[in-house]
C-alpha atoms as a PDB file:
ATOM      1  CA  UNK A   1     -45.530  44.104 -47.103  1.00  0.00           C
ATOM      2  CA  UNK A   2     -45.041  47.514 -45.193  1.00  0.00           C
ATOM      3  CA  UNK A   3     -47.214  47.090 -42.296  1.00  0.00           C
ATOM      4  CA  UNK A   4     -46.867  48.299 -38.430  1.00  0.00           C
ATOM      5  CA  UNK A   5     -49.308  48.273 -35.218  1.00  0.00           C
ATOM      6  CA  UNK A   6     -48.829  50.519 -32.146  1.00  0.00           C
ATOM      7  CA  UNK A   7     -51.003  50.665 -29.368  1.00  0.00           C
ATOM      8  CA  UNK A   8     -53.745  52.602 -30.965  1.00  0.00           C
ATOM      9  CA  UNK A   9     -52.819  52.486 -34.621  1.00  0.00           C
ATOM     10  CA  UNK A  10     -52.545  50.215 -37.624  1.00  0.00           C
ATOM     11  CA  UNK A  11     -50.229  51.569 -40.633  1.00  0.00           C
ATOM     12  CA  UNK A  12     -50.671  49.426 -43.755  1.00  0.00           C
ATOM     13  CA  UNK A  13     -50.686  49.990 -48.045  1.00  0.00           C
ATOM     14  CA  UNK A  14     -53.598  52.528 -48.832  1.00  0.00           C
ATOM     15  CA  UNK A  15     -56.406  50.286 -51.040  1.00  0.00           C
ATOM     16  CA  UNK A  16     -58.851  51.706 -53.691  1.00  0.00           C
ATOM     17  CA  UNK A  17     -61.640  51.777 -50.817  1.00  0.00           C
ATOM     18  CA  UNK A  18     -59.361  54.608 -49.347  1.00  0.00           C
ATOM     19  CA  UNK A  19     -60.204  57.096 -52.611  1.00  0.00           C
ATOM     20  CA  UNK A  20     -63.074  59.439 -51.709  1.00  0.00           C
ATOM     21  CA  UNK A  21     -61.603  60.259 -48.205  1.00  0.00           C
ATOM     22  CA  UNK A  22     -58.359  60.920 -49.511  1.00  0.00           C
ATOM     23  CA  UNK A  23     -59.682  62.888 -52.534  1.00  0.00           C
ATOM     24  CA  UNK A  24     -61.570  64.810 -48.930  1.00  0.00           C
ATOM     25  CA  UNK A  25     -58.731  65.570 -47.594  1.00  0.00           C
ATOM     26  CA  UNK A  26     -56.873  66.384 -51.282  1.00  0.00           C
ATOM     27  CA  UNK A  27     -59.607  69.007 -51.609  1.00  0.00           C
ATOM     28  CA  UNK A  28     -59.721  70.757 -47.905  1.00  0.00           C
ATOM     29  CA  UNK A  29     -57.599  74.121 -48.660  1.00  0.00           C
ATOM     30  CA  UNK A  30     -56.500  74.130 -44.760  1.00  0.00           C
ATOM     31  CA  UNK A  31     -54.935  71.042 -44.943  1.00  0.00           C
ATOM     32  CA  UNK A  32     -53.085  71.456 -48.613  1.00  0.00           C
ATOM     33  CA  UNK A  33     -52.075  75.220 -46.751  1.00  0.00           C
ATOM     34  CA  UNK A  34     -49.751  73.386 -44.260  1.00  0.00           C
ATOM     35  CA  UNK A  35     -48.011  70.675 -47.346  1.00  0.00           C
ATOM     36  CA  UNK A  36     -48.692  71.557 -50.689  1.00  0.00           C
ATOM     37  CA  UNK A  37     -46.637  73.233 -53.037  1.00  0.00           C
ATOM     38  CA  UNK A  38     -49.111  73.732 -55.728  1.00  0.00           C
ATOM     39  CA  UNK A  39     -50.441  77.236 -56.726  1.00  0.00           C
ATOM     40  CA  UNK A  40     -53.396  78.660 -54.566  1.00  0.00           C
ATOM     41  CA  UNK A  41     -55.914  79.201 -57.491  1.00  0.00           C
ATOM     42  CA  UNK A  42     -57.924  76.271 -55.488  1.00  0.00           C
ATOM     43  CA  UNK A  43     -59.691  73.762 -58.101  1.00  0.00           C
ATOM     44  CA  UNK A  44     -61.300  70.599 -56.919  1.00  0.00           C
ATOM     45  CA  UNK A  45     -59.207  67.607 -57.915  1.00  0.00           C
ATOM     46  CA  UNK A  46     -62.036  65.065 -59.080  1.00  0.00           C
ATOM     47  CA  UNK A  47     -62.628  61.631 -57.556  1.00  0.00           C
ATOM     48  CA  UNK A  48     -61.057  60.217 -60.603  1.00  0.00           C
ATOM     49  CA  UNK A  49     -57.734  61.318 -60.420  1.00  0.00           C
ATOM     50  CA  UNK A  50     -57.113  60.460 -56.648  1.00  0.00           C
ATOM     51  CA  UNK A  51     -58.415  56.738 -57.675  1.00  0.00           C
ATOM     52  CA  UNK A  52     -55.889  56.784 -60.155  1.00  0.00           C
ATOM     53  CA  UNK A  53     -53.275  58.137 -57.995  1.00  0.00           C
ATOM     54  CA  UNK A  54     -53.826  55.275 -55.878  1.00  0.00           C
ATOM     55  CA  UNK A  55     -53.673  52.759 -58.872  1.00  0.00           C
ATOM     56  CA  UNK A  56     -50.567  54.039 -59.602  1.00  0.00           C
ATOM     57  CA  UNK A  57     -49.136  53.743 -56.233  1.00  0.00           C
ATOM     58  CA  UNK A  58     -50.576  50.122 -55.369  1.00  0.00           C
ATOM     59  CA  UNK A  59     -48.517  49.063 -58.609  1.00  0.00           C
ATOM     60  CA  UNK A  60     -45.043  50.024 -57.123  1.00  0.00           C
ATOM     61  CA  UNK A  61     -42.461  47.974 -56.827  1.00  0.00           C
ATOM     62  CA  UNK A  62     -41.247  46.690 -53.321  1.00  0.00           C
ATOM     63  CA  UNK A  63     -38.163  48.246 -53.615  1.00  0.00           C
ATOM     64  CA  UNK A  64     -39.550  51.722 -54.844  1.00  0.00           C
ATOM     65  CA  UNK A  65     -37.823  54.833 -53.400  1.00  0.00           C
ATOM     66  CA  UNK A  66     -41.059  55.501 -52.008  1.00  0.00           C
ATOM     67  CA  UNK A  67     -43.818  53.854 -49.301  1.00  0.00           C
ATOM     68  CA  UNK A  68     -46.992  55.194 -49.085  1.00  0.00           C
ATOM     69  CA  UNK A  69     -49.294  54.288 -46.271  1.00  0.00           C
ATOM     70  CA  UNK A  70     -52.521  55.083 -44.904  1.00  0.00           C
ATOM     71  CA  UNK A  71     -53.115  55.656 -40.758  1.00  0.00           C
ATOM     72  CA  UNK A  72     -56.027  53.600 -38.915  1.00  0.00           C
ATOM     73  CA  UNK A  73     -57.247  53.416 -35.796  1.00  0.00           C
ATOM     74  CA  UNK A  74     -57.081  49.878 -34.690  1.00  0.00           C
ATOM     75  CA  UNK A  75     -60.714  50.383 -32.519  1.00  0.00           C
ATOM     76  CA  UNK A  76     -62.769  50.433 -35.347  1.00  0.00           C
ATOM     77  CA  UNK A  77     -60.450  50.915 -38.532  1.00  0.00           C
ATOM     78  CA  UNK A  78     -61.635  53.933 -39.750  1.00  0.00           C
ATOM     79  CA  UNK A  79     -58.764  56.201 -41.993  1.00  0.00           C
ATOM     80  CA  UNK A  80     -57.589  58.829 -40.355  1.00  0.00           C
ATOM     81  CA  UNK A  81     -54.446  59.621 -42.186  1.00  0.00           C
ATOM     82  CA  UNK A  82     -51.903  58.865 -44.263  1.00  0.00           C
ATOM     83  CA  UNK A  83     -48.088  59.552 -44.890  1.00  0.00           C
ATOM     84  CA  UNK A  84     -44.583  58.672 -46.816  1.00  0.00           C
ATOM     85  CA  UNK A  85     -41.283  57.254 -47.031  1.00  0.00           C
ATOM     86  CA  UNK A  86     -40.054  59.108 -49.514  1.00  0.00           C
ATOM     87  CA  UNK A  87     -36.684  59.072 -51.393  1.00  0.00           C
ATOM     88  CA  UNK A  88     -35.328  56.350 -49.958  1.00  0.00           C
ATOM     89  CA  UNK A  89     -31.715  55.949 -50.860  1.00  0.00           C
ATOM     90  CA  UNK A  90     -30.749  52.786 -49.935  1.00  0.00           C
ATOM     91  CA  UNK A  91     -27.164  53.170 -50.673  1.00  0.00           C
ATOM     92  CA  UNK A  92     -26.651  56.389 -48.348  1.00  0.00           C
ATOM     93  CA  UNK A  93     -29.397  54.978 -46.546  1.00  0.00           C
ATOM     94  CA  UNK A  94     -31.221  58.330 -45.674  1.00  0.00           C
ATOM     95  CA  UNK A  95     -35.559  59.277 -46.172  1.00  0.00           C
ATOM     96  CA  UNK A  96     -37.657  61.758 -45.989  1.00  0.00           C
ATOM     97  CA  UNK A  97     -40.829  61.397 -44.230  1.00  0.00           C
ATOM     98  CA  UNK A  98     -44.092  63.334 -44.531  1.00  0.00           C
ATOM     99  CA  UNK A  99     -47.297  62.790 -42.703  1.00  0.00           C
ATOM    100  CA  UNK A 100     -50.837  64.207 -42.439  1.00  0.00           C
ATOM    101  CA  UNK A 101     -53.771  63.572 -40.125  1.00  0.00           C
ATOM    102  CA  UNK A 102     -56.575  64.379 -42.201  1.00  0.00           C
ATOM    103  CA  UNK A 103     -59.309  64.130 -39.768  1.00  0.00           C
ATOM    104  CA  UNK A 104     -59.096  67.439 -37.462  1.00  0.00           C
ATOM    105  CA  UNK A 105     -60.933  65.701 -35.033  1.00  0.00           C
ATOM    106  CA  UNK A 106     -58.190  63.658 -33.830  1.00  0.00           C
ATOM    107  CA  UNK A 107     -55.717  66.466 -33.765  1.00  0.00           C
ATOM    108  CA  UNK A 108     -54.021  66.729 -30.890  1.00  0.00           C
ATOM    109  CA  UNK A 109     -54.659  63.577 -29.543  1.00  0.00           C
ATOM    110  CA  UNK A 110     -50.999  62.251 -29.915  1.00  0.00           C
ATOM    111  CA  UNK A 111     -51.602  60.132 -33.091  1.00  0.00           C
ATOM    112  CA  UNK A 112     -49.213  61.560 -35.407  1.00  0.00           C
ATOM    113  CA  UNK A 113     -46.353  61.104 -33.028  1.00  0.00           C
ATOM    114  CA  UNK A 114     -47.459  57.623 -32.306  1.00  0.00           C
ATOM    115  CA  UNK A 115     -47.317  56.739 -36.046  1.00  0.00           C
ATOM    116  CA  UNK A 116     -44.320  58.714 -36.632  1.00  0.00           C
ATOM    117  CA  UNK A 117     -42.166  56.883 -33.811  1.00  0.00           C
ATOM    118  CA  UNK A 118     -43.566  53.561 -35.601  1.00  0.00           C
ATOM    119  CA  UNK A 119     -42.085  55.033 -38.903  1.00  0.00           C
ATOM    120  CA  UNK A 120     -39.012  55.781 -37.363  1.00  0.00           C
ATOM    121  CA  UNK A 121     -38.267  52.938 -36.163  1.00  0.00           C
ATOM    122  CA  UNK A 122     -39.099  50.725 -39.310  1.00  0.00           C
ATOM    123  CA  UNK A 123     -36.812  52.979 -40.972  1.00  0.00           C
ATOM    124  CA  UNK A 124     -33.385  52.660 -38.788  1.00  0.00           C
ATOM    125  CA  UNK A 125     -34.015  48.657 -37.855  1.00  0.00           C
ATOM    126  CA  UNK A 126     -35.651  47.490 -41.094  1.00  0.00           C
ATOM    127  CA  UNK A 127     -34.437  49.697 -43.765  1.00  0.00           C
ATOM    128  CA  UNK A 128     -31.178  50.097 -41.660  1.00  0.00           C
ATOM    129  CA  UNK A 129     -31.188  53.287 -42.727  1.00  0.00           C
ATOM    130  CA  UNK A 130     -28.688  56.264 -41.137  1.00  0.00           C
ATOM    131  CA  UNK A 131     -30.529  59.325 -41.515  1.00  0.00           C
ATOM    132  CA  UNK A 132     -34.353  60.551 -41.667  1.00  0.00           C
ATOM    133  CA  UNK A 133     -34.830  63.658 -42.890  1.00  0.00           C
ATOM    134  CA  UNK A 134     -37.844  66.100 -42.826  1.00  0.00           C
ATOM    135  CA  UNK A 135     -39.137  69.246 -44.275  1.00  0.00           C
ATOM    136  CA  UNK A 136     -41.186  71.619 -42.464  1.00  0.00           C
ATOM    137  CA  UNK A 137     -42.755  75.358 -43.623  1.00  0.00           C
ATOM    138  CA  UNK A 138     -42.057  77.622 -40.790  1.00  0.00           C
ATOM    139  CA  UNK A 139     -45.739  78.650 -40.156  1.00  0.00           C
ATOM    140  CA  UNK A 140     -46.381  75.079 -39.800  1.00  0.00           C
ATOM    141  CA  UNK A 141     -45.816  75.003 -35.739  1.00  0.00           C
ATOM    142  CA  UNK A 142     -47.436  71.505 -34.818  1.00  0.00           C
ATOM    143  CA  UNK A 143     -45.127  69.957 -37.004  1.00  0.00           C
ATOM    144  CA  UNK A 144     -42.195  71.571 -36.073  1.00  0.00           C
ATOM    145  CA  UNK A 145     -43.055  70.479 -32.182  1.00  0.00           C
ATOM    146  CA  UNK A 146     -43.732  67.465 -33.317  1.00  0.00           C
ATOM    147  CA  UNK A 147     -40.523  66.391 -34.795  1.00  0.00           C
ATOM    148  CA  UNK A 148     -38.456  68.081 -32.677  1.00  0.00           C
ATOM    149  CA  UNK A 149     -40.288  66.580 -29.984  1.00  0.00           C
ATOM    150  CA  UNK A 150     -38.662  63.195 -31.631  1.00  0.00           C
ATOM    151  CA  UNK A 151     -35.675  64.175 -31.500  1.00  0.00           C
ATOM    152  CA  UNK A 152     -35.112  65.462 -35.140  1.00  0.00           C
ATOM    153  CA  UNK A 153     -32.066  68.743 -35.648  1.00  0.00           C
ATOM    154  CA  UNK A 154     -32.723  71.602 -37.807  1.00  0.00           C
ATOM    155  CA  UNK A 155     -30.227  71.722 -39.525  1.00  0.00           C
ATOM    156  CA  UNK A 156     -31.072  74.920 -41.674  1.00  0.00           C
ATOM    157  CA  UNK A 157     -33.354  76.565 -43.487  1.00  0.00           C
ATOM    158  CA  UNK A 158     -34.498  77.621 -47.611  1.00  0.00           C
ATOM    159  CA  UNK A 159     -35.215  81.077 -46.841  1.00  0.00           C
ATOM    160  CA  UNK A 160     -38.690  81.959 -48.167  1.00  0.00           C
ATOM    161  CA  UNK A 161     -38.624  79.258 -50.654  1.00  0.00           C
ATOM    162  CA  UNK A 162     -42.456  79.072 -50.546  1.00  0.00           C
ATOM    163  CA  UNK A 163     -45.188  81.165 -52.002  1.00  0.00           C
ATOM    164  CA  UNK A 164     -48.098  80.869 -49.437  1.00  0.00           C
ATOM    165  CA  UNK A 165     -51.589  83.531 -49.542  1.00  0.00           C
ATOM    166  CA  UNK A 166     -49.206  86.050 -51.088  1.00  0.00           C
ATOM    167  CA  UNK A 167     -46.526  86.197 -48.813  1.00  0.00           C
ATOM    168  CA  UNK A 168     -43.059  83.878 -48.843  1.00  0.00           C
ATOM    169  CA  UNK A 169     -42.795  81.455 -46.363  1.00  0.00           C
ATOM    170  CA  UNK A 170     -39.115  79.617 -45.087  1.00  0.00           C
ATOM    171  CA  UNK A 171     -38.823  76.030 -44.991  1.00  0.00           C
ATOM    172  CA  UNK A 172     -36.757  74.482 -42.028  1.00  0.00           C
ATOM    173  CA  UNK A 173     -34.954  71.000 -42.819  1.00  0.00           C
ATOM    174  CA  UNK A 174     -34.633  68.725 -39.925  1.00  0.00           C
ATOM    175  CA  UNK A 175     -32.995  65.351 -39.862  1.00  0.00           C
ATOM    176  CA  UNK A 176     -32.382  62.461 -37.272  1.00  0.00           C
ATOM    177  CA  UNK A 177     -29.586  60.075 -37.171  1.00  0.00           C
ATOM    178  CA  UNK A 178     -29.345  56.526 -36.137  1.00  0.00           C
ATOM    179  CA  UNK A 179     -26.844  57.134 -33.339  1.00  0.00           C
ATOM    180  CA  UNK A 180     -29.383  60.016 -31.985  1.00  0.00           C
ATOM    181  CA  UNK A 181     -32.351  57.764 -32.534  1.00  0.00           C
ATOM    182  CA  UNK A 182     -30.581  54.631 -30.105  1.00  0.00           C
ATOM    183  CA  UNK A 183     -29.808  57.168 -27.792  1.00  0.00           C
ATOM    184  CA  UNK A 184     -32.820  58.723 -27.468  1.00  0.00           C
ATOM    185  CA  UNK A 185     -34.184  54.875 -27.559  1.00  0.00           C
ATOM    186  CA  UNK A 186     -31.526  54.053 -24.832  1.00  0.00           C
ATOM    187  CA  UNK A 187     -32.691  56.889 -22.649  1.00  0.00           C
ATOM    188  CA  UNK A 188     -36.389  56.051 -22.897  1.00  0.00           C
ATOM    189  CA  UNK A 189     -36.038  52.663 -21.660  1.00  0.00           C
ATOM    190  CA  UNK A 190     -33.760  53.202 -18.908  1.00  0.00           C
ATOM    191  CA  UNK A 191     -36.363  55.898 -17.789  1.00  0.00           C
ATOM    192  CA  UNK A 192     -39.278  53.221 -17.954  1.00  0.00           C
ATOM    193  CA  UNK A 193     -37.066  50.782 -15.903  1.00  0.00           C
ATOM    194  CA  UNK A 194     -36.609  53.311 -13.074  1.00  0.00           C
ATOM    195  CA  UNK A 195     -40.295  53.777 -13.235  1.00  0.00           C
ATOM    196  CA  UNK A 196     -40.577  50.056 -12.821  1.00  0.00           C
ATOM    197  CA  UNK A 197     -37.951  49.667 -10.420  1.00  0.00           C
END
């Protein structure tokens, strides 16, 4: 069963007590602004359907092309977020990841890129994957830092390929390879043990 711990974090299967903060963030127009690809007439998804969403995804198969998980904080367990491995191709061994933090009080404190670098590394030493790929709207700019700040390459761009309040947006595709990935890793411990040293 998928499940990771970092230092302040606990990544693990969503469960049906998850539903009505979910179905929160599902609802908050700010939040579907920065990943949805739905049209903007807003309507309310009902509590219903985001319970059985998550029926459908606790019945998937362990070697689904997809993982969903939800973000805790260890301290006191409360959800915070959630996020994907999505079409995992386990022959080409490449992903696509997506993750939100739906509680904007603990944006900016680091926890995205703490789950993220979790993720990562589940992917390219458990998986064994070769390349993680991403997908990021260009007025999205926390995103963007924050997987370029892990390393990840644009490697293009689908020129206004989404329809956002009117006006089309581009979408910048960014991947990271396993040979970047152990170098980066490589680098960041032989930093620590001059630190140490």
């Amino acid at each position: 069963m998928f499940q990771l711990r970092t230092t302040r974090l606990l990544l693990q299967p969503h469960s049906l007590d998850n539903a009505a903060k979910l179905n929160e963030w599902f609802n908050d127009p700010h939040l579907t602004y920065f990943d949805g690809e739905e049209q903007e007439t807003f309507q309310a998804e009902p509590l219903q359907k985001t319970q059985a969403y998550l029926k459908r995804i606790l019945q998937l198969q362990p070697d689904a092309d997809i993982i969903h998980y939800a973000i805790h904080k260890r301290a006191d367990e409360r959800l915070i977020g959630y996020g994907q491995i999505a079409r995992i191709d386990r022959y080409n061994r490449r992903c696509l990841l997506g993750i939100t933090i739906g509680e904007k009080s603990e944006w900016g404190t680091g926890y995205a890129r703490e789950a993220l670098s979790a993720v990562i590394e589940y992917c390219f030493a458990v998986l064994r994957l070769n390349r993680i790929g991403a997908a990021v709207y260009d007025f999205n700019h926390q995103s963007i830092r924050l997987f370029e700040g892990l390393g990840f390459c644009r490697e293009g761009t689908l020129r206004q390929n989404i329809l956002k309040q009117g006006r089309f947006a581009d979408e910048h595709l960014y991947s990271l390879l396993r040979a970047e990935w152990e170098k980066l890793d490589s680098d960041a411990k032989g930093q620590r043990q001059e630190r140490d040293g």
